[in-house]
C-alpha atoms as a PDB file:
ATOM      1  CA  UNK A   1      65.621  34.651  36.849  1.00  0.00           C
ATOM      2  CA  UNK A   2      66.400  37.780  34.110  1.00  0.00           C
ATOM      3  CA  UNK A   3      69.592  36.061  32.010  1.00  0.00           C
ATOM      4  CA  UNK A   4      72.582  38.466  32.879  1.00  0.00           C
ATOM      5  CA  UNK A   5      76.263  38.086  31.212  1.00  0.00           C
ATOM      6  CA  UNK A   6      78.838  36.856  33.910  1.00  0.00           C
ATOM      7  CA  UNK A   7      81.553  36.663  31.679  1.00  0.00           C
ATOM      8  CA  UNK A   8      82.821  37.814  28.883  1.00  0.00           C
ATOM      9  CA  UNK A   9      86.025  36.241  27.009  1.00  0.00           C
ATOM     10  CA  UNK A  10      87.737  36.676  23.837  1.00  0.00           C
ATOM     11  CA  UNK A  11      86.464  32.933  22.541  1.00  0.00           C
ATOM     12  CA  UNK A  12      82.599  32.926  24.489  1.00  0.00           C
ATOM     13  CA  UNK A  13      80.238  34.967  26.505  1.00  0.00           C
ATOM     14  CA  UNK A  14      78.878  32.709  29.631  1.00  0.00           C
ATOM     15  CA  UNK A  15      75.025  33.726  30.311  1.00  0.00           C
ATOM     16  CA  UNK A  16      73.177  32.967  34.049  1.00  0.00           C
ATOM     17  CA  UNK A  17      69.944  32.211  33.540  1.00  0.00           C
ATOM     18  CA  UNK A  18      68.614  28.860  35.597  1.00  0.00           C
ATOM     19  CA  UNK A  19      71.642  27.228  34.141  1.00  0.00           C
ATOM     20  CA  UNK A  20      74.956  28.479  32.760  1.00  0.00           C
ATOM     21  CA  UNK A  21      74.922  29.057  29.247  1.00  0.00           C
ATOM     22  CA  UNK A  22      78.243  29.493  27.000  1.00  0.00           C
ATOM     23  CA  UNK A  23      78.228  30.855  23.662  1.00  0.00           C
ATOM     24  CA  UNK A  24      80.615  30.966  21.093  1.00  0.00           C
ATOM     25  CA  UNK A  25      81.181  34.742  19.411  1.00  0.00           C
ATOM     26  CA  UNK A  26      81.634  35.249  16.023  1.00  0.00           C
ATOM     27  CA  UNK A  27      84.798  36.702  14.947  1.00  0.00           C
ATOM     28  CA  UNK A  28      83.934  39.848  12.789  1.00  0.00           C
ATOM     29  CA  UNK A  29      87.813  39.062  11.125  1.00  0.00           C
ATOM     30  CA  UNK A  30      87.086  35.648  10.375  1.00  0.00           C
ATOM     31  CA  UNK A  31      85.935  34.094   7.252  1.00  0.00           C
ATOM     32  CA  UNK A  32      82.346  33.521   8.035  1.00  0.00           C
ATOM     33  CA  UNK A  33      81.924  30.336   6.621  1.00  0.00           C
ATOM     34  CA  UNK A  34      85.369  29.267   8.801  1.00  0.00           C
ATOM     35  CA  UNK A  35      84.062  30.679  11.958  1.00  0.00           C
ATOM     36  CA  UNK A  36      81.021  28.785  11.748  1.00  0.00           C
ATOM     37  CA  UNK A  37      82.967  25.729  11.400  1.00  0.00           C
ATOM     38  CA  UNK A  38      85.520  27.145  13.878  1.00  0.00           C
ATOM     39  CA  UNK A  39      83.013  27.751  16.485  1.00  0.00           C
ATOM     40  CA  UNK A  40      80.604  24.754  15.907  1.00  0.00           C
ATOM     41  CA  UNK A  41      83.327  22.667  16.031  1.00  0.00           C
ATOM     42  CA  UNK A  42      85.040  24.083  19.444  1.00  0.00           C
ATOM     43  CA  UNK A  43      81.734  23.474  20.815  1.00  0.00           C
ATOM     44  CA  UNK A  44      81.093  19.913  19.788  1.00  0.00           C
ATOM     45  CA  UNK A  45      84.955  19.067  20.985  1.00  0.00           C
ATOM     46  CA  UNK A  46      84.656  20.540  24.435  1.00  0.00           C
ATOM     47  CA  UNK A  47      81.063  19.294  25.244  1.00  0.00           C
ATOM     48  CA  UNK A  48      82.461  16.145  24.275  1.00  0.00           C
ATOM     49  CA  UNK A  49      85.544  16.403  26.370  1.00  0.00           C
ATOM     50  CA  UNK A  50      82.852  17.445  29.295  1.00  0.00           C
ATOM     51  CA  UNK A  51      80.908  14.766  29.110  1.00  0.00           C
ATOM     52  CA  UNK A  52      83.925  12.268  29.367  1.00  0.00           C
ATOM     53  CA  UNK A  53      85.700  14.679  32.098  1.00  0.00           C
ATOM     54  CA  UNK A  54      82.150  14.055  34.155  1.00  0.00           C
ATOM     55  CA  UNK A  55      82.708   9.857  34.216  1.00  0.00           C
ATOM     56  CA  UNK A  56      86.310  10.927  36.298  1.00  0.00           C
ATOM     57  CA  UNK A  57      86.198  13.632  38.151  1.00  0.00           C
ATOM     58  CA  UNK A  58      83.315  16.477  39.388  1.00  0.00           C
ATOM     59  CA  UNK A  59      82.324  18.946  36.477  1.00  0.00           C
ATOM     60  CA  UNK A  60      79.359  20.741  35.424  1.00  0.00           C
ATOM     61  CA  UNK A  61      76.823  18.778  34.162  1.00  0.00           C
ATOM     62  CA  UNK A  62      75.494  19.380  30.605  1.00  0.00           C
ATOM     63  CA  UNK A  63      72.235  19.931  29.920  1.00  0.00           C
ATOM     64  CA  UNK A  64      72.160  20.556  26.271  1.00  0.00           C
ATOM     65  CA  UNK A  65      74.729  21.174  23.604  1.00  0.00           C
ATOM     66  CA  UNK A  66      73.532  23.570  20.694  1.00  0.00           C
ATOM     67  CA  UNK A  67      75.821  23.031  17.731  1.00  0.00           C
ATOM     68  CA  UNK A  68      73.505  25.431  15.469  1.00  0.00           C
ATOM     69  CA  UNK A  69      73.757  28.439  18.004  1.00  0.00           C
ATOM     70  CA  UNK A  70      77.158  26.950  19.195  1.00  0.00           C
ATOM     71  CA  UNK A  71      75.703  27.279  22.672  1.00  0.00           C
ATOM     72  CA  UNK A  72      76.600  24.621  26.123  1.00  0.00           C
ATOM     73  CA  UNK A  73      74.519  24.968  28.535  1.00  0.00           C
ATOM     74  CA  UNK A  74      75.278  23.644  31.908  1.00  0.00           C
ATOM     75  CA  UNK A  75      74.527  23.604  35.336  1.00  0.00           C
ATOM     76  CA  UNK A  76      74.855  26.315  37.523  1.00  0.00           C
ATOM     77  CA  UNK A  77      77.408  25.839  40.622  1.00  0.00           C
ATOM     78  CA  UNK A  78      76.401  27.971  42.800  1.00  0.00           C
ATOM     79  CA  UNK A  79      80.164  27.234  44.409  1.00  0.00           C
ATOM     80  CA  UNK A  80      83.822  29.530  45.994  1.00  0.00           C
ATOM     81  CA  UNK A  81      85.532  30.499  43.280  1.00  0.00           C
ATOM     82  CA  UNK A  82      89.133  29.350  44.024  1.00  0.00           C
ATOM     83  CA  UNK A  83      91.493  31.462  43.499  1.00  0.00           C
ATOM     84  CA  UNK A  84      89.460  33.939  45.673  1.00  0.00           C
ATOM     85  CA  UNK A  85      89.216  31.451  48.753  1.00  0.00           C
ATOM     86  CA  UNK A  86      92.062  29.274  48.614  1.00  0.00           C
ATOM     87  CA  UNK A  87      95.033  31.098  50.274  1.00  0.00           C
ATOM     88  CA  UNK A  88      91.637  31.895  53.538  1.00  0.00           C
ATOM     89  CA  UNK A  89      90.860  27.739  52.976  1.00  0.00           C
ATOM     90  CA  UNK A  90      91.639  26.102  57.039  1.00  0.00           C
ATOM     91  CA  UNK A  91      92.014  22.713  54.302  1.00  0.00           C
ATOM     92  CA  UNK A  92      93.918  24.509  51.316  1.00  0.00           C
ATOM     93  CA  UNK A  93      96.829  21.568  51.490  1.00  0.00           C
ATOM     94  CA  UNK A  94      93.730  19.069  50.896  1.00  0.00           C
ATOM     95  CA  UNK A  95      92.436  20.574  48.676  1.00  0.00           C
ATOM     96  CA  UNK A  96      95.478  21.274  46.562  1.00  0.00           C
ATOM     97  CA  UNK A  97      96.232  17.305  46.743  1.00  0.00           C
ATOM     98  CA  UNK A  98      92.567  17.300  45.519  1.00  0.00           C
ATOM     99  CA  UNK A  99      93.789  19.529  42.423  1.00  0.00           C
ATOM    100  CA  UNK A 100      96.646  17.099  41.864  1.00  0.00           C
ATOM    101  CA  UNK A 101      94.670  13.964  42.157  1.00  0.00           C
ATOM    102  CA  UNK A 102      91.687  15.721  39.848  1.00  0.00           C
ATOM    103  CA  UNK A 103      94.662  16.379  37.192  1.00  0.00           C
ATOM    104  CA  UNK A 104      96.215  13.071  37.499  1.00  0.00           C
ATOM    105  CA  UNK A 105      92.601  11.599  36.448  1.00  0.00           C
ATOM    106  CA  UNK A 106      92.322  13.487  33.659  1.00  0.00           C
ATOM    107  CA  UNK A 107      95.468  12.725  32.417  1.00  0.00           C
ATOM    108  CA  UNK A 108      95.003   9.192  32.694  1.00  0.00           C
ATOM    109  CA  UNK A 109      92.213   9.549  30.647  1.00  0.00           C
ATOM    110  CA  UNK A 110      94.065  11.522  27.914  1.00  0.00           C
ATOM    111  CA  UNK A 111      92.950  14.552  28.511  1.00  0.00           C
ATOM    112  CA  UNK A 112      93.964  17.968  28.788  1.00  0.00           C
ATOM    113  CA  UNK A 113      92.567  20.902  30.172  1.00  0.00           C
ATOM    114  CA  UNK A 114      95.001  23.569  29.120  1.00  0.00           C
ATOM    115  CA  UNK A 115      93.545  26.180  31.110  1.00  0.00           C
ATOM    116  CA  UNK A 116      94.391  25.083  34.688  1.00  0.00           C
ATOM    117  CA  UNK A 117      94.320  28.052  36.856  1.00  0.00           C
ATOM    118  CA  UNK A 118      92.420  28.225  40.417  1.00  0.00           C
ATOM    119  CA  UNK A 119      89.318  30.705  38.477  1.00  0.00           C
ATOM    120  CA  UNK A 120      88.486  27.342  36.538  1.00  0.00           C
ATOM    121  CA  UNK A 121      88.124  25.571  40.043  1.00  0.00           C
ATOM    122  CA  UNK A 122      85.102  25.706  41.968  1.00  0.00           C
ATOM    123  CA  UNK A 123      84.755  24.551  45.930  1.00  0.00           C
ATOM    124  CA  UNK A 124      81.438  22.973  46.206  1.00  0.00           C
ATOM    125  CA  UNK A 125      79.799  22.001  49.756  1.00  0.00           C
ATOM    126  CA  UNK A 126      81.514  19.107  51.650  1.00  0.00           C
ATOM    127  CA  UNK A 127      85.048  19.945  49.769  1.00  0.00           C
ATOM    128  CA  UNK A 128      83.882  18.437  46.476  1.00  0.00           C
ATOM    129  CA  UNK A 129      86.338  20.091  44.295  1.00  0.00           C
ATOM    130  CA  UNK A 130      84.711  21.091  40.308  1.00  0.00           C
ATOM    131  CA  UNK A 131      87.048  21.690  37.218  1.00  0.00           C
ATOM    132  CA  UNK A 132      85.307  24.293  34.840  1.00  0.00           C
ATOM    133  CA  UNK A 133      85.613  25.613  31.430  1.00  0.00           C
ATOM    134  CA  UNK A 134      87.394  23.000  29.501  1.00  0.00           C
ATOM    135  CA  UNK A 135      87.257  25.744  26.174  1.00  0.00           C
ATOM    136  CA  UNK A 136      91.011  25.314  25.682  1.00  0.00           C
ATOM    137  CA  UNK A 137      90.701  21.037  26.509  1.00  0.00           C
ATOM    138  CA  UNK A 138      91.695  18.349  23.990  1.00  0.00           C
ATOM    139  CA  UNK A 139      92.739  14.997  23.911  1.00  0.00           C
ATOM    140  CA  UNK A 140      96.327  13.866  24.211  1.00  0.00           C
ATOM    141  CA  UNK A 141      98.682  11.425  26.058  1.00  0.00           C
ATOM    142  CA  UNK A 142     100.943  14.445  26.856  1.00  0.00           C
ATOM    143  CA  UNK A 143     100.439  15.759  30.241  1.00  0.00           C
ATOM    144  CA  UNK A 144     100.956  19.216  29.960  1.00  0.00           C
ATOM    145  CA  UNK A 145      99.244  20.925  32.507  1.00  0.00           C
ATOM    146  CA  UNK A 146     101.108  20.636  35.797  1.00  0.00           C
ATOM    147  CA  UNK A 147     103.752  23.323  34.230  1.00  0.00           C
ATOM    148  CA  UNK A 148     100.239  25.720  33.958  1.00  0.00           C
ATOM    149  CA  UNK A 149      98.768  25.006  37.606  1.00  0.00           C
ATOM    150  CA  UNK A 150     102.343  25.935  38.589  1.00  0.00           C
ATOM    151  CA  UNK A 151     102.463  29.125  37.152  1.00  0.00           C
ATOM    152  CA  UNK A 152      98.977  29.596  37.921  1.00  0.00           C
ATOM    153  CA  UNK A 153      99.262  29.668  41.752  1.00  0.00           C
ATOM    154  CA  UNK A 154     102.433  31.161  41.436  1.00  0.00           C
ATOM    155  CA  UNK A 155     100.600  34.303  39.840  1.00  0.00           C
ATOM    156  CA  UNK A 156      97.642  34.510  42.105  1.00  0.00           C
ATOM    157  CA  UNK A 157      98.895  32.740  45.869  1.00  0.00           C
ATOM    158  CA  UNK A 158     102.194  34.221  45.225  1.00  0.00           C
ATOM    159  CA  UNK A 159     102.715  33.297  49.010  1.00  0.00           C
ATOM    160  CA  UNK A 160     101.727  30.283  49.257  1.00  0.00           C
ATOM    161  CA  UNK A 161     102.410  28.916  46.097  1.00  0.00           C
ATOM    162  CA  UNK A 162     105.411  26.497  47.220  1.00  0.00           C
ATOM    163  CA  UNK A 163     103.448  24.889  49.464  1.00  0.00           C
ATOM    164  CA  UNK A 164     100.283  24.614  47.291  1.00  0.00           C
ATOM    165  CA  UNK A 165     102.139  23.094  44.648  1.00  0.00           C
ATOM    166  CA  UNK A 166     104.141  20.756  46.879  1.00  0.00           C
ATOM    167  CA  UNK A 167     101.034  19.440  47.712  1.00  0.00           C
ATOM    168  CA  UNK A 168      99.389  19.446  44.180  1.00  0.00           C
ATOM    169  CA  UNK A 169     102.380  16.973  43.515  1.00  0.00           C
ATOM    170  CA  UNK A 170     101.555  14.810  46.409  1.00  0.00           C
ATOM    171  CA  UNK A 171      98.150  14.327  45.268  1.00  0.00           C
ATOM    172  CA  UNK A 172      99.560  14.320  41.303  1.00  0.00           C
ATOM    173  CA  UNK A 173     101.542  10.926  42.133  1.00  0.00           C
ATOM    174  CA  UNK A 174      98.156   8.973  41.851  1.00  0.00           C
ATOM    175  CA  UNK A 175      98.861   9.067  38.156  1.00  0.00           C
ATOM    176  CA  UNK A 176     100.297   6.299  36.393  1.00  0.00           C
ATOM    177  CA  UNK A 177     102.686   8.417  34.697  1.00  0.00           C
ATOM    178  CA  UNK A 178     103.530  10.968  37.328  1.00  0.00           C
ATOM    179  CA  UNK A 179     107.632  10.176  37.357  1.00  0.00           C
ATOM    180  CA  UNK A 180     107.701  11.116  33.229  1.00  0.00           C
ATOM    181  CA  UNK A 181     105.678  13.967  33.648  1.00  0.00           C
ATOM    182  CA  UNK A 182     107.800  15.323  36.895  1.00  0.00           C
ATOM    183  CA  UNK A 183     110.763  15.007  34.753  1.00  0.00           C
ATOM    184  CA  UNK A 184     109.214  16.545  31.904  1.00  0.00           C
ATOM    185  CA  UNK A 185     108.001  19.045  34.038  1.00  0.00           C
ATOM    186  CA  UNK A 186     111.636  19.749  35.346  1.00  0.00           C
ATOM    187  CA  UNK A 187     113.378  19.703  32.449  1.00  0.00           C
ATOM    188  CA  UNK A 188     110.786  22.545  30.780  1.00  0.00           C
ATOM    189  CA  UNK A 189     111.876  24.367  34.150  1.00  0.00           C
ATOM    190  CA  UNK A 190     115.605  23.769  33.600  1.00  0.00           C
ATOM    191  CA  UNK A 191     115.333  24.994  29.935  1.00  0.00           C
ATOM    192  CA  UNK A 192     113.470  28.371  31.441  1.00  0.00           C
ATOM    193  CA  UNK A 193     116.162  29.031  33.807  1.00  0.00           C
ATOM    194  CA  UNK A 194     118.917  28.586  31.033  1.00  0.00           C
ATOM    195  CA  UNK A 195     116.965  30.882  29.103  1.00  0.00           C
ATOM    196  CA  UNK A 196     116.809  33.648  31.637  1.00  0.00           C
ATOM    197  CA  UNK A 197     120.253  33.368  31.887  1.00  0.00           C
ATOM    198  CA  UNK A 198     121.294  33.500  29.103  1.00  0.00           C
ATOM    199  CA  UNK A 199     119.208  37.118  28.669  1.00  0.00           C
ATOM    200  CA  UNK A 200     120.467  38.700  31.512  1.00  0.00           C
END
C-alpha cells in the first residue's frame, strides 16, 4: 500500500499506510527547541492516555509510539465514520447510549477526551463502537465532555440531535458521577442562556 495523507490538521498530519500513522508538525512560529518539547511531549501524553483508554473501552490499538519523530502509529479501522452514518443508523438510539456509556467509562477513569464529536467515532462490524483521536485528551476528575457531544450532534444531526442526546444520557447514567455532572452540565447551559439574553 503507497502511504497517502488522509488528514491534515492544524496540530498532526494522519498517514495510511498498513497502519495509521499520526505525526506531529512543527510550528514554523514556535521556538524550535519548545516545539520539540511541545510536540514530543503531546505525543507521549496521548499515546499514554490511548493505551489506558484501550483497558475501558474500544480504541485503536498502538503499534508503536515514536517520541524522536513524534509519530503514533496505530491500527487501521477500516470502520463508518459517524457522523456520516448515524442520522441513516436503523440502531442510532443504541448506539448513542453506546456513546454515553463509552463516555461514562472514560470518565470514571479520569479521563477526558475533549474532542467528542461523532468524526472521532468509528462504527466497527457487530456495533462495536471506537473512540479516536484522543490529541486534545488529558487526565482529570472533571467531566467535561458531555457539554461537547451536545453541541457536537447538535451541529452535525441538527434533526435528530434531541433524541440522540436523550439517549447519550441514558447510557451516560452508568457513571458513578452522572447526577454532578448533569447538574454541572445544566448549570453551564443556564449560564449560556443568561448570556444570550443578556446580548440581545
Amino acid at each position: 500500500m503507497t502511504k497517502k495523507i488522509i488528514q491534515q490538521g492544524a496540530e498532526a498530519v494522519i498517514i495510511l499506510d498498513k497502519n495509521i500513522i499520526k505525526r506531529r508538525i512543527k510550528k514554523s512560529y514556535r521556538i524550535p527547541i519548545l516545539d520539540e518539547k511541545i510536540r514530543k511531549s503531546r505525543t507521549k501524553s496521548e499515546s499514554k492516555i490511548i493505551d489506558k483508554a484501550a483497558l475501558i473501552i474500544p480504541v485503536p490499538k498502538i503499534v508503536k509510539s515514536n517520541l524522536k519523530e513524534k509519530e503514533i502509529e496505530m491500527e487501521f479501522l477500516n470502520g463508518k465514520k459517524l457522523s456520516e452514518h448515524l442520522d441513516s443508523l436503523p440502531n442510532s438510539k443504541e448506539i448513542c447510549i453506546k456513546i454515553g456509556e463509552n463516555i461514562a467509562k472514560l470518565h470514571d477513569a479520569g479521563i477526558i477526551h475533549s474532542d467528542l464529536t461523532t468524526s472521532n467515532m468509528i462504527l466497527m462490524p457487530q456495533n462495536k463502537l471506537y473512540f479516536i483521536d484522543f490529541g486534545l485528551g488529558y487526565f482529570s476528575e472533571k467531566a467535561e465532555d458531555i457539554h461537547l457531544i451536545k453541541q457536537a450532534l447538535e451541529a452535525k444531526h441538527f434533526n435528530s440531535y434531541k433524541e440522540f442526546f436523550s439517549y447519550v444520557l441514558k447510557g451516560y447514567k452508568i457513571s458513578k458521577n452522572h447526577e454532578q455532572v448533569l447538574k454541572r452540565l445544566e448549570t453551564v447551559e443556564k449560564r449560556g442562556r443568561y448570556k444570550r439574553a443578556a446580548c440581545e
